[in-house]
Protein backbone atom coordinates (compact mmCIF):
# COMPACT_ATOMS: atom_id res chain seq x y z
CA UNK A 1 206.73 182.63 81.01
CA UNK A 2 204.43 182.53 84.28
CA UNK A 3 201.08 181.06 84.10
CA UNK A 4 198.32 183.56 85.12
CA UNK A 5 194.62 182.68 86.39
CA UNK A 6 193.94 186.95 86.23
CA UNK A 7 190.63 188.07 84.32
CA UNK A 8 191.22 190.62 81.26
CA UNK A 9 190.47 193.67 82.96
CA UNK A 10 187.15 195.48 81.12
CA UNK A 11 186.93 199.04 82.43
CA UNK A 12 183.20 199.19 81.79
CA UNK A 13 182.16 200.16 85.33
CA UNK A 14 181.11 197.19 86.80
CA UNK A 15 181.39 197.08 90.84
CA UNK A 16 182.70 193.84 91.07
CA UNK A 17 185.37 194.93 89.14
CA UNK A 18 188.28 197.08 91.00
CA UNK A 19 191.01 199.17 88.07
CA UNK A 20 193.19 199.04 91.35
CA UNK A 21 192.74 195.43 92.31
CA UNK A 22 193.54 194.41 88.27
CA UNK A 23 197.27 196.22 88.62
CA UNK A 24 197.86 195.13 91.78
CA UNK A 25 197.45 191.38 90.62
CA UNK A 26 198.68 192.10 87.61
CA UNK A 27 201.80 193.67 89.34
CA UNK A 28 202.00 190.29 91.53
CA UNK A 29 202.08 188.20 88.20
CA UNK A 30 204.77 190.15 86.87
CA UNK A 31 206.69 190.18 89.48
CA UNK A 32 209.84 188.34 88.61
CA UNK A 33 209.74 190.65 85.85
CA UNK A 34 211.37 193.97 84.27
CA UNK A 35 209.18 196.90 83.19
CA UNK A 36 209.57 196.77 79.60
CA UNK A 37 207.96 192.76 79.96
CA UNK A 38 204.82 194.53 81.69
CA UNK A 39 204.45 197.03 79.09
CA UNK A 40 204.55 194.87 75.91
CA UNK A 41 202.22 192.22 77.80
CA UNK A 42 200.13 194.94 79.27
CA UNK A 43 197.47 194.89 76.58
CA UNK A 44 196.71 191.21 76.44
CA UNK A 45 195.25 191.47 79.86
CA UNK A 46 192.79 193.75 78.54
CA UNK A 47 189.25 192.35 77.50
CA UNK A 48 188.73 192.44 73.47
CA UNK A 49 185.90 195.05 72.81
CA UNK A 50 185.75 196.34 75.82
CA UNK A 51 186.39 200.07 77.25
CA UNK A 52 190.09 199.23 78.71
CA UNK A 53 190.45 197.88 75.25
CA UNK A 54 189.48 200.62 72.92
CA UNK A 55 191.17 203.06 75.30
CA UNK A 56 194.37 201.38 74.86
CA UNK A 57 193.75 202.06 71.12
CA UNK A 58 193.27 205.47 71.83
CA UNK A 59 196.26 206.05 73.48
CA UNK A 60 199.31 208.15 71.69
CA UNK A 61 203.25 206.63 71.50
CA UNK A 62 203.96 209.21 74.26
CA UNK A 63 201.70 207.67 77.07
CA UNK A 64 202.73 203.65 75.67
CA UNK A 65 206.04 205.05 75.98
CA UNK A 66 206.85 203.36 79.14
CA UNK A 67 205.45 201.50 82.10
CA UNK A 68 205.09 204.57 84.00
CA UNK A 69 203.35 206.39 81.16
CA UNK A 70 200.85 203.29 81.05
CA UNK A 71 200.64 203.45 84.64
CA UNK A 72 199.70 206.98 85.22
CA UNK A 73 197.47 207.06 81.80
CA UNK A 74 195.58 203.72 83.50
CA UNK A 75 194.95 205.53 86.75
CA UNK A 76 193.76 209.24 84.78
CA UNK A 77 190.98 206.99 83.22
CA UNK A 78 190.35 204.75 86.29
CA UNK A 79 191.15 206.79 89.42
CA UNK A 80 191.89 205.44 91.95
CA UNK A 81 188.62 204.53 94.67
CA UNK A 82 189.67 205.52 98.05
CA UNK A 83 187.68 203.59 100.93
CA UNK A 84 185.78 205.46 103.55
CA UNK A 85 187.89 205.65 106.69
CA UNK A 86 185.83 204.60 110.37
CA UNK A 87 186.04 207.63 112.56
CA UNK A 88 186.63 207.29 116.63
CA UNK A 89 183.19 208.36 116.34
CA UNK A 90 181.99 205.04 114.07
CA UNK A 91 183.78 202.82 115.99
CA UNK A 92 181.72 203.69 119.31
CA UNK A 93 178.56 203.84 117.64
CA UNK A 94 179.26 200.29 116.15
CA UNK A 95 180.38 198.96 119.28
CA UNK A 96 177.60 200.35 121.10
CA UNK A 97 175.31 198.78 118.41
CA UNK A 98 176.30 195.38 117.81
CA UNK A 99 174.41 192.81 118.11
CA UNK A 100 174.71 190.87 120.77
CA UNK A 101 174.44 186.75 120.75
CA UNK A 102 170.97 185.51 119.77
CA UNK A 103 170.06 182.75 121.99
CA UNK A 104 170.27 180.46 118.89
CA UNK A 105 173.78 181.26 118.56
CA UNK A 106 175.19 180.66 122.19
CA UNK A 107 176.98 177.50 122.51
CA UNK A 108 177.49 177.40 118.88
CA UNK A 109 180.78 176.99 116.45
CA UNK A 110 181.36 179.98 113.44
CA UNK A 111 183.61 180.16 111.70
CA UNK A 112 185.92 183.07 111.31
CA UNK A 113 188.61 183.58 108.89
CA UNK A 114 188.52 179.79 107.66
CA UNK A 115 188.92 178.92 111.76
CA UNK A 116 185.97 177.37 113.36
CA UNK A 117 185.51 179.01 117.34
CA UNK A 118 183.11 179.33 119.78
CA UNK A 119 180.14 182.08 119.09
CA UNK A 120 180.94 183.60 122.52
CA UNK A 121 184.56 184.00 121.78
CA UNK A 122 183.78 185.33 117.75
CA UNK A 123 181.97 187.96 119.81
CA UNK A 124 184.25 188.88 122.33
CA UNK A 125 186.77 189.09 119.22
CA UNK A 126 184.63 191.56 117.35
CA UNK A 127 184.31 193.59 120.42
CA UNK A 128 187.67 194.13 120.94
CA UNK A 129 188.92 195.09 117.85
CA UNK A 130 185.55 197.90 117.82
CA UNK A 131 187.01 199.05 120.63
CA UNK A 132 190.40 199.40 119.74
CA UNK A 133 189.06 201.87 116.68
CA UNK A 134 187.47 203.49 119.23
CA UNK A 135 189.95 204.96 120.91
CA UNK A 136 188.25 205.19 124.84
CA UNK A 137 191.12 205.93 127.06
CA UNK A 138 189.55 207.86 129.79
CA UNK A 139 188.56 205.42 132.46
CA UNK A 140 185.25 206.91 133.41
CA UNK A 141 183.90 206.46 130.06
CA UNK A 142 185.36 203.42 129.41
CA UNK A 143 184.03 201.52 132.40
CA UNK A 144 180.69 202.83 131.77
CA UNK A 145 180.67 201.84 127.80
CA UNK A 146 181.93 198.11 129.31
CA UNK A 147 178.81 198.11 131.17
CA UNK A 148 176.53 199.48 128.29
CA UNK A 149 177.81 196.51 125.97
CA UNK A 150 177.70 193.85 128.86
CA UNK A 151 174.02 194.67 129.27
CA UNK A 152 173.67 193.25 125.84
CA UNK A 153 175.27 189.67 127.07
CA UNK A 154 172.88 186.76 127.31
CA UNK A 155 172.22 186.27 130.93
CA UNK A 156 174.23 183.20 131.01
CA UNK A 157 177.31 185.14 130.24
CA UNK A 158 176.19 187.81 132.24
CA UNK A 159 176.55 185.32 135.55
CA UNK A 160 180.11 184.61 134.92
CA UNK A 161 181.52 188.29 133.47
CA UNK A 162 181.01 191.73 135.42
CA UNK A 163 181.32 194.92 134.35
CA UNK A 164 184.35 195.92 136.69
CA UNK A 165 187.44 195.48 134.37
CA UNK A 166 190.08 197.84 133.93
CA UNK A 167 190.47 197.75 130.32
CA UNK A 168 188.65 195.77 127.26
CA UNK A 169 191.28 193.66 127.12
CA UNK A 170 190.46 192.16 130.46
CA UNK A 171 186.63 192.44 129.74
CA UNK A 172 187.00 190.41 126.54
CA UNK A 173 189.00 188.15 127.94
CA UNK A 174 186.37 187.12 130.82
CA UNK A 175 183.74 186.59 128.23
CA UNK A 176 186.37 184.28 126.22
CA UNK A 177 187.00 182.39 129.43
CA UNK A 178 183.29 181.50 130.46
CA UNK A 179 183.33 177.81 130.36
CA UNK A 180 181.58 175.22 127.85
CA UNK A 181 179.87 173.26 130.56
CA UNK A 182 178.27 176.51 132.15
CA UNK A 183 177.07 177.66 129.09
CA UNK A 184 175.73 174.48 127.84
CA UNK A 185 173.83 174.30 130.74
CA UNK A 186 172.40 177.29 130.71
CA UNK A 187 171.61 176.88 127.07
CA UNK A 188 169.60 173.79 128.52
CA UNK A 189 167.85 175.33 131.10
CA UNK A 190 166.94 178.56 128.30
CA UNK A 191 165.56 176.15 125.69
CA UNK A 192 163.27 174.32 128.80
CA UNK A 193 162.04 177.57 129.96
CA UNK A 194 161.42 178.31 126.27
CA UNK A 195 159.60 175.50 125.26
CA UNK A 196 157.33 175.82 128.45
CA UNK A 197 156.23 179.17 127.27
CA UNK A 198 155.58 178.08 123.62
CA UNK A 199 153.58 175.32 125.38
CA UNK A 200 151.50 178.11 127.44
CA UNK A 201 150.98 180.41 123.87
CA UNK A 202 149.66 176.79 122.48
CA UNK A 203 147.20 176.47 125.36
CA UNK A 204 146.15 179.67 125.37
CA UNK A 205 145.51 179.95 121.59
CA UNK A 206 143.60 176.95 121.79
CA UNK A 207 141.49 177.68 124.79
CA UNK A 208 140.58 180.86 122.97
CA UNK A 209 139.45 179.32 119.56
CA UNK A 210 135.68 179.40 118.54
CA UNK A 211 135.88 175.41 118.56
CA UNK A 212 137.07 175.09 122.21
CA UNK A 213 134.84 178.09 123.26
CA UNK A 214 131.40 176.40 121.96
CA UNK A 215 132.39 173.61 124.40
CA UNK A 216 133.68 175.21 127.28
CA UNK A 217 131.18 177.54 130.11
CA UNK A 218 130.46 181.20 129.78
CA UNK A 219 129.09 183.19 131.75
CA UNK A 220 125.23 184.47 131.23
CA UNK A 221 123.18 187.21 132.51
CA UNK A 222 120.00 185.98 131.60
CA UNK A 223 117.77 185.88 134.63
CA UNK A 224 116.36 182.25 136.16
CA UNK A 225 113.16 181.13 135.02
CA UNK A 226 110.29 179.25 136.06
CA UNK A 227 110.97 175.53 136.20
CA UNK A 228 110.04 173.72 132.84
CA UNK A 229 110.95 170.33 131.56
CA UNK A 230 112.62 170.58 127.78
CA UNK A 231 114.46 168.35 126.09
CA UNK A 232 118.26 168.67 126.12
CA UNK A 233 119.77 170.69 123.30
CA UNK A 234 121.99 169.19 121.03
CA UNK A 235 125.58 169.84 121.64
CA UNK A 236 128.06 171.06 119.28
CA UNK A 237 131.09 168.33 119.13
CA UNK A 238 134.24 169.46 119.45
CA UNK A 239 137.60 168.82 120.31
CA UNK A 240 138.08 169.70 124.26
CA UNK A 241 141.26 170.87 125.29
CA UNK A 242 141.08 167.85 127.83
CA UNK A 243 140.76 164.58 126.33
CA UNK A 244 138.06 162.25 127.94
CA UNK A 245 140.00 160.50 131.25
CA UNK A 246 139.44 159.31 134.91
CA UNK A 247 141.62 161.30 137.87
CA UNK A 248 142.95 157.98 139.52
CA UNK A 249 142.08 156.79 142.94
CA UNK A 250 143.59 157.51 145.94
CA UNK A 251 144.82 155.38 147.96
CA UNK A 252 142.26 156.19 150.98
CA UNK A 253 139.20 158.35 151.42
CA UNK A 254 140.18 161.92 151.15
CA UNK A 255 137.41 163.21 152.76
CA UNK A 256 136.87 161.26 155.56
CA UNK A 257 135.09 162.80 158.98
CA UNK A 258 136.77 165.84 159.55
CA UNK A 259 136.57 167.35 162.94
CA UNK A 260 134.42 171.11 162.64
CA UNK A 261 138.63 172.76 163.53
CA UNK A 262 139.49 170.41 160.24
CA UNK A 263 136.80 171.58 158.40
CA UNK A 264 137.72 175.69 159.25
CA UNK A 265 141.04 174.97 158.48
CA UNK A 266 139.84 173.39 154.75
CA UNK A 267 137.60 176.07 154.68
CA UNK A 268 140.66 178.68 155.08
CA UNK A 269 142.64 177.61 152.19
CA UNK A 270 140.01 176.69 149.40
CA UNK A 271 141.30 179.96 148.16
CA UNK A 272 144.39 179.49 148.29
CA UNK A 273 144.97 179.95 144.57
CA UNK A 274 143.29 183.09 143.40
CA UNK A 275 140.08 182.34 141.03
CA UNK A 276 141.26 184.10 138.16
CA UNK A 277 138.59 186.33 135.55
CA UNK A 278 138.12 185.53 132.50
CA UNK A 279 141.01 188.05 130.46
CA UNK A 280 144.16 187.36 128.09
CA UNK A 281 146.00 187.86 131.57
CA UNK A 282 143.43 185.84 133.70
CA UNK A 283 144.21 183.06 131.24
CA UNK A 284 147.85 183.08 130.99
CA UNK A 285 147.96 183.39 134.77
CA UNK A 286 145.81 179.96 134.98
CA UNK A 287 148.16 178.61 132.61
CA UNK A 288 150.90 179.39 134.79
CA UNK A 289 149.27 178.25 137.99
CA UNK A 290 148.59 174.63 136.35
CA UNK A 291 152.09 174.30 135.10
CA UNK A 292 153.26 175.25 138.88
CA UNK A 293 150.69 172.35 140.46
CA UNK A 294 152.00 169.54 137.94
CA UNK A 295 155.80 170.39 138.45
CA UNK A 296 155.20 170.65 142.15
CA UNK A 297 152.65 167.06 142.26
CA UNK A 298 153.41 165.38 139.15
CA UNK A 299 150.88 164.58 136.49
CA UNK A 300 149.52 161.56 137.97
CA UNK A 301 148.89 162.73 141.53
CA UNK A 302 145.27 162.81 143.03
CA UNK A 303 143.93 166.23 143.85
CA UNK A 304 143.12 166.28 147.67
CA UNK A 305 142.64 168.52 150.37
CA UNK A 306 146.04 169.51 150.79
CA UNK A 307 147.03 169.42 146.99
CA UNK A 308 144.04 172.28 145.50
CA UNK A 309 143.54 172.42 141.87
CA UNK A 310 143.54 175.56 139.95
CA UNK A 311 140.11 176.63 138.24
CA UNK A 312 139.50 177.89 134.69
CA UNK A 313 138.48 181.57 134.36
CA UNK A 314 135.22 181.04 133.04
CA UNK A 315 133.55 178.58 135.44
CA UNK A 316 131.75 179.51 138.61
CA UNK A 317 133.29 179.25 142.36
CA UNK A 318 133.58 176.12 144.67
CA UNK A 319 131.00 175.47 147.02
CA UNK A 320 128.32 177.91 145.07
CA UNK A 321 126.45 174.49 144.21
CA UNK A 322 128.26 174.52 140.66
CA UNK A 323 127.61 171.22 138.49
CA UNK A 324 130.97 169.04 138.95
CA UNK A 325 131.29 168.39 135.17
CA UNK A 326 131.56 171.79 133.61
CA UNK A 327 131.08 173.86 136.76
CA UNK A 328 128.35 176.37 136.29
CA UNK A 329 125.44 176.67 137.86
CA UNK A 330 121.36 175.70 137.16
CA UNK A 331 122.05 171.76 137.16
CA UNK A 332 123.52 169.00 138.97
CA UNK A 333 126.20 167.01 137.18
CA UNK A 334 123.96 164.28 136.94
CA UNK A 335 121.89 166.26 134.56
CA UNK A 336 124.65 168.16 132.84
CA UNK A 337 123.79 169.06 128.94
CA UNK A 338 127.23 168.45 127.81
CA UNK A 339 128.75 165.79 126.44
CA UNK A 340 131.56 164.01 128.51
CA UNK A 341 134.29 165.06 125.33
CA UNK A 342 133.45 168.88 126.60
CA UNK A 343 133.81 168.36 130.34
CA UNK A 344 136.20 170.46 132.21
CA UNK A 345 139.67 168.89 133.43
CA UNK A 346 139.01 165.96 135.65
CA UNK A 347 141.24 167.21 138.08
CA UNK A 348 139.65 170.59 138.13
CA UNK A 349 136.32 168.70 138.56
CA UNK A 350 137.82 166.57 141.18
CA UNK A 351 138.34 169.74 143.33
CA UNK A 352 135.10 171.14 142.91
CA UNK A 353 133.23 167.84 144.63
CA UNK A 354 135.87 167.76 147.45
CA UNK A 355 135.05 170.99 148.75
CA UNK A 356 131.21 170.53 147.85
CA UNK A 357 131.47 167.50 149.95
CA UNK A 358 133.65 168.82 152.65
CA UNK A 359 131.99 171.90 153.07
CA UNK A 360 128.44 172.06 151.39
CA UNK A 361 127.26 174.80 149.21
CA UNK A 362 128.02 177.02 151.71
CA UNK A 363 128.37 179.87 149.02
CA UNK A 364 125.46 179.62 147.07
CA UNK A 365 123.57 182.38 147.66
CA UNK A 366 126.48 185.06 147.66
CA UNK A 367 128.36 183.58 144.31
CA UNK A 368 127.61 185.33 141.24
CA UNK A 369 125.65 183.15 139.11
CA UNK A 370 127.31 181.30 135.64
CA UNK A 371 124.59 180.24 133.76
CA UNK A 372 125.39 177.74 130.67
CA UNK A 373 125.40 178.82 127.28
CA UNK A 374 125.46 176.19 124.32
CA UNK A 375 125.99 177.23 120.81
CA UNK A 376 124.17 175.30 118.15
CA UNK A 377 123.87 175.97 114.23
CA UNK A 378 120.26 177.38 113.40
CA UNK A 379 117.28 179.30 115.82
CA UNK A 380 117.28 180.55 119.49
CA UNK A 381 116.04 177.90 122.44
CA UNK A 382 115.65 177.98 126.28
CA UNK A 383 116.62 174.77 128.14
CA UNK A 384 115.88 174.76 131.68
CA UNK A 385 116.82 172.49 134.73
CA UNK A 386 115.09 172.39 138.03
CA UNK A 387 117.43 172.09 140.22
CA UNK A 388 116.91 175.10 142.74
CA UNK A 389 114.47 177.46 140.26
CA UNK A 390 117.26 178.49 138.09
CA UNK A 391 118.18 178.05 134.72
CA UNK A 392 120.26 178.34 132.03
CA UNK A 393 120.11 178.93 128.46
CA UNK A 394 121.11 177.72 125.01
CA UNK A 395 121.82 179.99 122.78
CA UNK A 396 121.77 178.76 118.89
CA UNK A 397 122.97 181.39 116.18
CA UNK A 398 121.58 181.81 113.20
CA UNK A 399 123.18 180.78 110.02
């Protein structure tokens, strides 16, 4: 007799459990076999207690008469379940819908039916046989639903497969035959890109946090008043988004006597990149613009004349006779209230006292004026510097 690894069917409505799949394998076990043999061994294959088994006690001679009789007795108490057949229509929408390759995914091995392939090629496979269910055949719909689901290709693939092919076939076909290296180079170049732009939502989120905010300039619209000696505030100490450090020195003087031409043409491009405000958008775009100087420099290059330095959105203009460490006005940088940790980039300092020297303040009295404002735990104070009647306050919240 043939050994059998088949469950006792149970009948008690359990989705896992298919009536049709049971006589099919059951049919397969038997299958060396005559029909009487399947209808005397029929009933051991039926769970003890369960509903196939107490309606196989229920059953008359007639309907255990034969196999047939079993058969079509079996199938009156468990019809049948027919699946639901994909129209044209469902193939289209699911082709139009699927989803494309996550960038994750590109340049990745799946595996498909026990076979391990490509991600690129699993998709192009998936693809074809949607459209195949779909039926297109007219060639002015098909070649624009080939262009519908190549806009959903990663870029990468997009490079190497167009949308003018004369049949699926062909379109799959191209995606299948995009090469390894290209991809994994473009994989490369994504995850770079990518992990520059996590690296600008890091800044960002730290350059807007209360900490980094208590240390960093805002601007102030209190007015300037008289001249009157105070001591300094104390400062808040926190972490800077700049750790303490020296810009390194150049090799010679990089403002050495400049001709009045020189100094015009300095003068010309001070401006060169735009001052941005102090927004989400002003900040990102700052972000961007320091990213662009250090992969166009390098990290350890000297700001210069010819190599301007991008300025936070919060500080005050060059040449407005801004202090050099955190660049607002109503103090020189020799009398600056903040602590070195909460000084500005070096490099953006750097660039402020090149074009102060250069130049001069030549801007003071048409720049809008930053005034300092220091946050400290308990009570309201006024600290103010003499340096040109103005001042600027420190503002202490209450706790």
């Amino acid at each position: 007799m043939p050994s059998t690894g088949l469950e006792p069917f149970k009948g008690d409505g359990n989705p896992a459990e298919n009536p049709e799949n049971f006589v099919c394998a059951y049919m397969r076990w038997s299958a060396n076999e005559n029909d009487d043999f399947r209808k005397m061994q029929f009933k051991y294959f039926l769970h003890a207690g369960g509903a196939a088994d107490m309606w196989w006690e229920e059953l008359g001679p007639t309907e255990k008469a034969t196999w047939s009789s079993i058969l079509a007795a079996f199938h009156l108490r468990w019809p049948k379940i027919t699946g639901m057949k994909k129209t044209a229509d469902d193939y289209v929408d699911e082709l139009l819908n699927t989803s494309s390759l996550k960038d994750e995914e590109l340049g990745k091995k799946v595996e498909v039916s026990g076979i391990k392939v490509w991600s690129h090629i699993a998709w192009a496979n998936k693809v074809e046989k949607l459209a195949a269910g779909a039926k297109i055949q007219m060639t002015n719909i098909l070649n624009m639903y080939i262009g519908m689901v190549r806009k959903s290709l990663l870029d990468i693939l997009k490079l190497k497969v167009d949308s003018k092919h004369a049949n699926w076939a062909d379109f799959c076909k191209a995606v299948r035959e995009v090469d390894m290296e290209h991809i994994k180079d473009g994989v490369e170049r994504m995850q770079r890109d990518q992990e520059i732009s996590r690296d600008l939502a890091r800044r960002l989120q730290l350059l807007e946090s209360p900490a980094t905010r208590q240390c960093l300039p805002t601007a102030s619209s209190n007015p300037p008043g008289p001249p009157s000696a105070a001591p300094r505030a104390p400062v808040v100490r926190n972490a800077s988004t700049y750790p303490v450090q020296r810009q390194p020195a150049p090799a010679q003087p990089m403002h050495a006597a400049m001709t009045d031409a020189e100094k015009a043409a300095f003068q010309a491009r001070i401006d060169e990149l735009p001052h941005h405000p102090d927004t989400l958008t002003g900040h990102l775009a700052y972000e961007a613009q320091k990213q662009a100087w250090f992969q166009k420099y390098g990290e350890r290059t000297c700001v210069e004349q010819g190599t301007p330095f991008p300025l936070y959105p919060r500080t005050a203009g060059v040449c407005t006779g801004e202090c050099f460490n955190c660049v607002t006005h109503g103090h020189l940088a020799s009398d600056c209230p903040l602590e070195p940790i909460c000084y500005l980039n070096p490099k953006e300092r750097a660039w402020c006292r090149i074009c102060s020297l250069i130049l001069g303040a030549f801007r003071r009295n048409e720049a809008v004026r930053i005034n300092l404002v220091l946050h400290e735990a308990l009570g309201f104070g006024d600290c103010r510097d003499k340096y040109d009647g103005c001042s600027y306050r420190v503002g202490m919240e209450p706790s």
